[in-house]
C-alpha atoms as a PDB file:
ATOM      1  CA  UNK A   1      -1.924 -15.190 -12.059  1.00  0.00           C
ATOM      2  CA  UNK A   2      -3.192 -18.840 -12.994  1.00  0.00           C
ATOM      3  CA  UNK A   3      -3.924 -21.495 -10.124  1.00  0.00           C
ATOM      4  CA  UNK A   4      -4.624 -20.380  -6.935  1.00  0.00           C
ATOM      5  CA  UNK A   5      -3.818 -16.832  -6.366  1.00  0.00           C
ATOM      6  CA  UNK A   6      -3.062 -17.356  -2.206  1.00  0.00           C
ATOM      7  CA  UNK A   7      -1.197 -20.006  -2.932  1.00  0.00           C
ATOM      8  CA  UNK A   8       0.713 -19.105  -5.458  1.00  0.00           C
ATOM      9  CA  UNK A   9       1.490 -16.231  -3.577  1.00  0.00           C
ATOM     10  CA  UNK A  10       2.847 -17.968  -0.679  1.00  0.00           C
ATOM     11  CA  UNK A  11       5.269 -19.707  -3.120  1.00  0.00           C
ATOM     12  CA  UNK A  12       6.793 -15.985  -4.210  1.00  0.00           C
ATOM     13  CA  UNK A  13       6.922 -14.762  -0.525  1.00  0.00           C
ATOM     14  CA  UNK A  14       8.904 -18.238  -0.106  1.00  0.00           C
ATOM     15  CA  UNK A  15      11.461 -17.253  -2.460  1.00  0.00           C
ATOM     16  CA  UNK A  16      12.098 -14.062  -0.314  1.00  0.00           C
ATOM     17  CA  UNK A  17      13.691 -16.198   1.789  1.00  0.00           C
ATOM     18  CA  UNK A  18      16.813 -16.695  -0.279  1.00  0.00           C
ATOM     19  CA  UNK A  19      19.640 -14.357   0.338  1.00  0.00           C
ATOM     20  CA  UNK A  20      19.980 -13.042  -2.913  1.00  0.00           C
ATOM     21  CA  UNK A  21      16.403 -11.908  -3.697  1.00  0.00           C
ATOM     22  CA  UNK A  22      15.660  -8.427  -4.952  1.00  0.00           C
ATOM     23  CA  UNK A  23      13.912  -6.219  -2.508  1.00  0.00           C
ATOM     24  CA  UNK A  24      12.360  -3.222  -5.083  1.00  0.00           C
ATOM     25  CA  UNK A  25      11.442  -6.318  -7.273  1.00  0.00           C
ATOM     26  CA  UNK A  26       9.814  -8.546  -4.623  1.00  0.00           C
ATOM     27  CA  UNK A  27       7.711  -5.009  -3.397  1.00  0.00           C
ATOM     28  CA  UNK A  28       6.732  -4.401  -6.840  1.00  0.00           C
ATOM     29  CA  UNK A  29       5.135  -7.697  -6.986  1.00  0.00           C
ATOM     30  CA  UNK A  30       3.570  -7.121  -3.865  1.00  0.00           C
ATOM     31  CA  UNK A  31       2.229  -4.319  -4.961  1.00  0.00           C
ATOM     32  CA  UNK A  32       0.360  -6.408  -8.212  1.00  0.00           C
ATOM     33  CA  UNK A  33      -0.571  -9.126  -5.703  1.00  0.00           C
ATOM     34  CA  UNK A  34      -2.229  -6.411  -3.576  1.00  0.00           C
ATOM     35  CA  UNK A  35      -4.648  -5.490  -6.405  1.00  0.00           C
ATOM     36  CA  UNK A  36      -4.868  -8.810  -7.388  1.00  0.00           C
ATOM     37  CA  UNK A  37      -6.131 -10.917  -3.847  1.00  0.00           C
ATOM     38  CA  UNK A  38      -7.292  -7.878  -2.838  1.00  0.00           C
ATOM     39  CA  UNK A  39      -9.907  -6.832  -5.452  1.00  0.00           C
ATOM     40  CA  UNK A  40      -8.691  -3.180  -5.365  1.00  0.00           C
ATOM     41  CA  UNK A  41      -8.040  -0.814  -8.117  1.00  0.00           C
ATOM     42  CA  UNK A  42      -4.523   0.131  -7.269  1.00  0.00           C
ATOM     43  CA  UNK A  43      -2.103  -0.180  -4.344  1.00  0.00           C
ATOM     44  CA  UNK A  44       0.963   1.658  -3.576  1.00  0.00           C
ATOM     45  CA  UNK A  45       4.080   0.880  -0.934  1.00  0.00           C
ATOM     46  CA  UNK A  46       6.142   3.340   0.997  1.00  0.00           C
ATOM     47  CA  UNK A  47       8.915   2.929   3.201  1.00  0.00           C
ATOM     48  CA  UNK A  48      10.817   5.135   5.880  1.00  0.00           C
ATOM     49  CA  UNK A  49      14.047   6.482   5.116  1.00  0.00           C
ATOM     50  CA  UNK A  50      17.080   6.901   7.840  1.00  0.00           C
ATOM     51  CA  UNK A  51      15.482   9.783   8.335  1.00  0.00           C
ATOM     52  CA  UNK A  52      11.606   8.435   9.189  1.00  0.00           C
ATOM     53  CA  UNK A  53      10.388  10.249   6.227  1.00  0.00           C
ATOM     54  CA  UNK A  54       8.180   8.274   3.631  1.00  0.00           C
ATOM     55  CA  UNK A  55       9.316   7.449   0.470  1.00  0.00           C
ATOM     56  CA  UNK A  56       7.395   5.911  -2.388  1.00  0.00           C
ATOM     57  CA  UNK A  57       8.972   2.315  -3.410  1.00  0.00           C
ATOM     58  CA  UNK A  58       6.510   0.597  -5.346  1.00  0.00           C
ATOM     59  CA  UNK A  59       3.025   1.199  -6.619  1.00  0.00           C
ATOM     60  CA  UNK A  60       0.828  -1.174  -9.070  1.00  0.00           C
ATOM     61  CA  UNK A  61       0.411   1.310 -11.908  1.00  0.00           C
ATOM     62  CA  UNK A  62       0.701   4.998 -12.678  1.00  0.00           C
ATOM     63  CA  UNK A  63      -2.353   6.337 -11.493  1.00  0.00           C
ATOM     64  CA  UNK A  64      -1.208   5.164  -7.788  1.00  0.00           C
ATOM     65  CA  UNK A  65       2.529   6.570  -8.720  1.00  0.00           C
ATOM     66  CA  UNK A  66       1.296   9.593  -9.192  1.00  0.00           C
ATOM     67  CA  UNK A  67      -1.442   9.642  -6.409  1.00  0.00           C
ATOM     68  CA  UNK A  68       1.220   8.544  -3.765  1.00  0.00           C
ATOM     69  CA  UNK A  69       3.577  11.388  -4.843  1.00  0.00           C
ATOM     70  CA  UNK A  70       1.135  13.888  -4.824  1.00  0.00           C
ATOM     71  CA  UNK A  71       0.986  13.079  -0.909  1.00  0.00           C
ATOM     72  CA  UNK A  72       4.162  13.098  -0.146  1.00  0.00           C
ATOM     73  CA  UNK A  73       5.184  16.298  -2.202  1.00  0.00           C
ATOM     74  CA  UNK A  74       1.794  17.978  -0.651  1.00  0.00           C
ATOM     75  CA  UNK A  75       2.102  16.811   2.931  1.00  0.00           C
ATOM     76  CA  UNK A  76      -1.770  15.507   2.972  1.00  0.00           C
ATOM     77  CA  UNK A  77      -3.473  12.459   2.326  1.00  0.00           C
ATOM     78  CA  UNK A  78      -3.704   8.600   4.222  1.00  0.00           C
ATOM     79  CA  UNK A  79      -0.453   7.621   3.651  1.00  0.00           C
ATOM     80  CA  UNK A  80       0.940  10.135   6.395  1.00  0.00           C
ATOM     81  CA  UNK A  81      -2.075   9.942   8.639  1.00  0.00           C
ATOM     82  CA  UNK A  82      -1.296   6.123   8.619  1.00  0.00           C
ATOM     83  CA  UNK A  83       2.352   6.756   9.047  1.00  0.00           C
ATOM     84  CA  UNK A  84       1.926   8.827  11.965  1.00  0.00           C
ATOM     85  CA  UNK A  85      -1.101   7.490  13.830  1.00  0.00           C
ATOM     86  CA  UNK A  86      -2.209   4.216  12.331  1.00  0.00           C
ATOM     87  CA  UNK A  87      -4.572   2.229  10.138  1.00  0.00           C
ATOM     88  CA  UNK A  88      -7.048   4.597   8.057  1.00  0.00           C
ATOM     89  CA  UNK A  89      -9.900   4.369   5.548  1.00  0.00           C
ATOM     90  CA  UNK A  90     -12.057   6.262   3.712  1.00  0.00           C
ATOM     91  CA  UNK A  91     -15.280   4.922   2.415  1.00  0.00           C
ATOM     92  CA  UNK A  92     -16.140   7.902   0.159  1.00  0.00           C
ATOM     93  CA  UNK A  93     -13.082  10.340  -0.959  1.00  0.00           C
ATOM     94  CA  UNK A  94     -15.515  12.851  -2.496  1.00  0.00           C
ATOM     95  CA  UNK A  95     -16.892  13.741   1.132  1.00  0.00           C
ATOM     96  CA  UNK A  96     -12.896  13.810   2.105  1.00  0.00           C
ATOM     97  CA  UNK A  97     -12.796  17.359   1.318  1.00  0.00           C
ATOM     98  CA  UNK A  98     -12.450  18.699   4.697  1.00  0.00           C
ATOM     99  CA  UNK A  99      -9.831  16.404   5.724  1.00  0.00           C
ATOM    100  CA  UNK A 100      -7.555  16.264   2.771  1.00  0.00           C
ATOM    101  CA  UNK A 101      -8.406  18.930   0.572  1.00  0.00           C
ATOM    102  CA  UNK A 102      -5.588  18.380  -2.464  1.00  0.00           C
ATOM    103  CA  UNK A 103      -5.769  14.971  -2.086  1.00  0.00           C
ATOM    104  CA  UNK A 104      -9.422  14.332  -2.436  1.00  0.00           C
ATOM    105  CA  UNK A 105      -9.602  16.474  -5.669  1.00  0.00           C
ATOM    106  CA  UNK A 106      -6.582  14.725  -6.806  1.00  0.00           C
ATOM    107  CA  UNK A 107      -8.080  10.949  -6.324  1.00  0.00           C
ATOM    108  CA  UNK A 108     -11.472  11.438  -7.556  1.00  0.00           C
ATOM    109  CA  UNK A 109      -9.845  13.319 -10.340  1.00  0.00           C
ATOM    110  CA  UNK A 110      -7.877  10.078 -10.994  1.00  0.00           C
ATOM    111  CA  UNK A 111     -10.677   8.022 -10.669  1.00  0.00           C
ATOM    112  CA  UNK A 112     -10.869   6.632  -7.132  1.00  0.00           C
ATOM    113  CA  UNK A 113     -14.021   6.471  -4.981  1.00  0.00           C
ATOM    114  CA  UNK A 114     -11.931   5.671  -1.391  1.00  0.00           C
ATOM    115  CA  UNK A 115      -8.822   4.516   0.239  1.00  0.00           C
ATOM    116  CA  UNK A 116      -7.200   2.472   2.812  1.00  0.00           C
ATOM    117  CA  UNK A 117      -3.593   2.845   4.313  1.00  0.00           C
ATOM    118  CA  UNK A 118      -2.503   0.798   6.450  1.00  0.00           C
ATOM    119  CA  UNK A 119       1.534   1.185   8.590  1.00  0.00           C
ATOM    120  CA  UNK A 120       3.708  -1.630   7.878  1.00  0.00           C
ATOM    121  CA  UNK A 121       5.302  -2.285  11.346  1.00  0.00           C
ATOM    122  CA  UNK A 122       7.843  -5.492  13.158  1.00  0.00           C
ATOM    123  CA  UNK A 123       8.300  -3.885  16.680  1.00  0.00           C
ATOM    124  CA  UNK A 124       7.752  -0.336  14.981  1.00  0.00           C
ATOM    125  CA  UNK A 125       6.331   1.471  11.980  1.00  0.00           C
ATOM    126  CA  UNK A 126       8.426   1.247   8.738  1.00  0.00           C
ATOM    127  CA  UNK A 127       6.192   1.874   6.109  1.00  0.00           C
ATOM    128  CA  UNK A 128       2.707   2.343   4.466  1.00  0.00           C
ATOM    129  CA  UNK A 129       0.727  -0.059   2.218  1.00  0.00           C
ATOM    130  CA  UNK A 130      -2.134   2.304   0.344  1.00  0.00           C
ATOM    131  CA  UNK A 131      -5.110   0.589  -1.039  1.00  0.00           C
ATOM    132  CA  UNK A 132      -7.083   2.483  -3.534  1.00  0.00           C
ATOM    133  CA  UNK A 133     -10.439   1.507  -4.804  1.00  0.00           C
ATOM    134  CA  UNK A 134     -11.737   2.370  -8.277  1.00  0.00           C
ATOM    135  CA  UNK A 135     -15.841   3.720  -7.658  1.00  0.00           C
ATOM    136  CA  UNK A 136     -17.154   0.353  -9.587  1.00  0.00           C
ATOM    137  CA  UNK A 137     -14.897  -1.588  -7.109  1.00  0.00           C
ATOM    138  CA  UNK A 138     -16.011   0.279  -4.081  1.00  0.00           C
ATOM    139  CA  UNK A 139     -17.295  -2.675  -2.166  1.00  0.00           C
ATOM    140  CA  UNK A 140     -16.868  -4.878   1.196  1.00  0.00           C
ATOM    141  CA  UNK A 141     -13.474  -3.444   2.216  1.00  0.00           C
ATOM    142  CA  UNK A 142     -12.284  -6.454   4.375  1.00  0.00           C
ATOM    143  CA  UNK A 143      -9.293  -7.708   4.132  1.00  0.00           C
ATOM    144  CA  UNK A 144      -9.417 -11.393   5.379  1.00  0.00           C
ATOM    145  CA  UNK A 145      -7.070 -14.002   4.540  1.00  0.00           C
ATOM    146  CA  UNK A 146      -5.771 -12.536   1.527  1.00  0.00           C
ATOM    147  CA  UNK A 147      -4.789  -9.126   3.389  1.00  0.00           C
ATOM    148  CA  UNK A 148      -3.054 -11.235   6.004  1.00  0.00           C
ATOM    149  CA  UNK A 149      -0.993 -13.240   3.207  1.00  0.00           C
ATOM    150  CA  UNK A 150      -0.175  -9.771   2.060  1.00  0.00           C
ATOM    151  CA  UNK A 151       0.659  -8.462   5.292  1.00  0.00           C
ATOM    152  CA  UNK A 152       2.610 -11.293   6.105  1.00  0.00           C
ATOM    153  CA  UNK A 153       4.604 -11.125   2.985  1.00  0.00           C
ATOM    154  CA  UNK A 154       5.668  -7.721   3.984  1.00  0.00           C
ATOM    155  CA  UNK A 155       7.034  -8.104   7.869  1.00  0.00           C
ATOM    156  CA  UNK A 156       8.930 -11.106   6.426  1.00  0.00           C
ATOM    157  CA  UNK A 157      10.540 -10.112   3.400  1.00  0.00           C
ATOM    158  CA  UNK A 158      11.699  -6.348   4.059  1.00  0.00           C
ATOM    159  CA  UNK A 159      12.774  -5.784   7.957  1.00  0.00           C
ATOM    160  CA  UNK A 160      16.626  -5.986   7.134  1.00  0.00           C
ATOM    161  CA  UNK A 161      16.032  -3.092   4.461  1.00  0.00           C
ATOM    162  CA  UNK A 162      14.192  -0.765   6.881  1.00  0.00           C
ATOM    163  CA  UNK A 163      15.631   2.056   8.533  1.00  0.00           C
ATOM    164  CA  UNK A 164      15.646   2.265  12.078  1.00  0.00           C
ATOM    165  CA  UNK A 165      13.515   4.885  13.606  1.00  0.00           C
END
């Protein structure tokens, strides 16, 4: 992304606003811009179906595809915690072992040193935004302005595709 990342990315949350704009495109894109202002190694997006079950919609690359999968297919991991009870993170996934077995093997296996997931929510929760951080990344996990933009971008652009729970 040339320029200025923020404000570039204000420009493609702008075009959400068009009736015609494509939902699974727009949250793939998120999904890049996530790593991107965010400094993180991968992110991954997951919505609520009519049936307030997650399902994985959008990730940044493979390694997250298959990371956010392996949660949902094993029932364990921060993208259900966060579903179900709000915002979590995990400074160190290598001491995670007690709290998500599979899923700590599976993302230190992959290559990631911790993890944030954080509900997507307008009135309720409709989704999950994951945050995965590479071990040389592992850093100052705030979020700050950037996070916002990203957060921001989400509650505006997809509440007339959620379900209702």
């Amino acid at each position: 992304m040339d320029g200025e990342p923020p404000v570039e990315t204000f420009v493609e949350l702008a075009d959400t606003l068009v009736d015609d704009f494509d939902v699974i495109d727009f949250l793939h894109l998120l999904a890049d811009r996530c790593v991107e202002l965010l400094d993180v190694h991968a992110a991954g997006l997951l919505l609520a179906d009519q049936r307030g079950r997650l399902q994985l919609i959008a990730t940044s690359n493979e390694q997250a595809r298959l990371l956010e999968l392996f949660q949902l297919q094993n029932d364990e991991g921060p993208c259900l915690e966060a579903f179900a009870g709000g915002p979590v993170s995990h400074p160190d996934l290598a001491g995670a072992s007690e709290r998500w077995p599979r899923f700590a093997a599976a993302a230190t296996e992959a290559g990631f040193a911790a993890v944030d997931a954080l509900p997507m929510r307008l009135r309720s929760v409709w989704g999950v935004r994951t945050l995965h951080w590479g071990a040389e990344l592992r850093r100052s996990r705030t979020l700050g302005l950037q996070g916002m933009i990203v957060r921001c971008g989400v509650t505006t652009a997809v509440p007339d595709v959620r379900p209702t729970r």
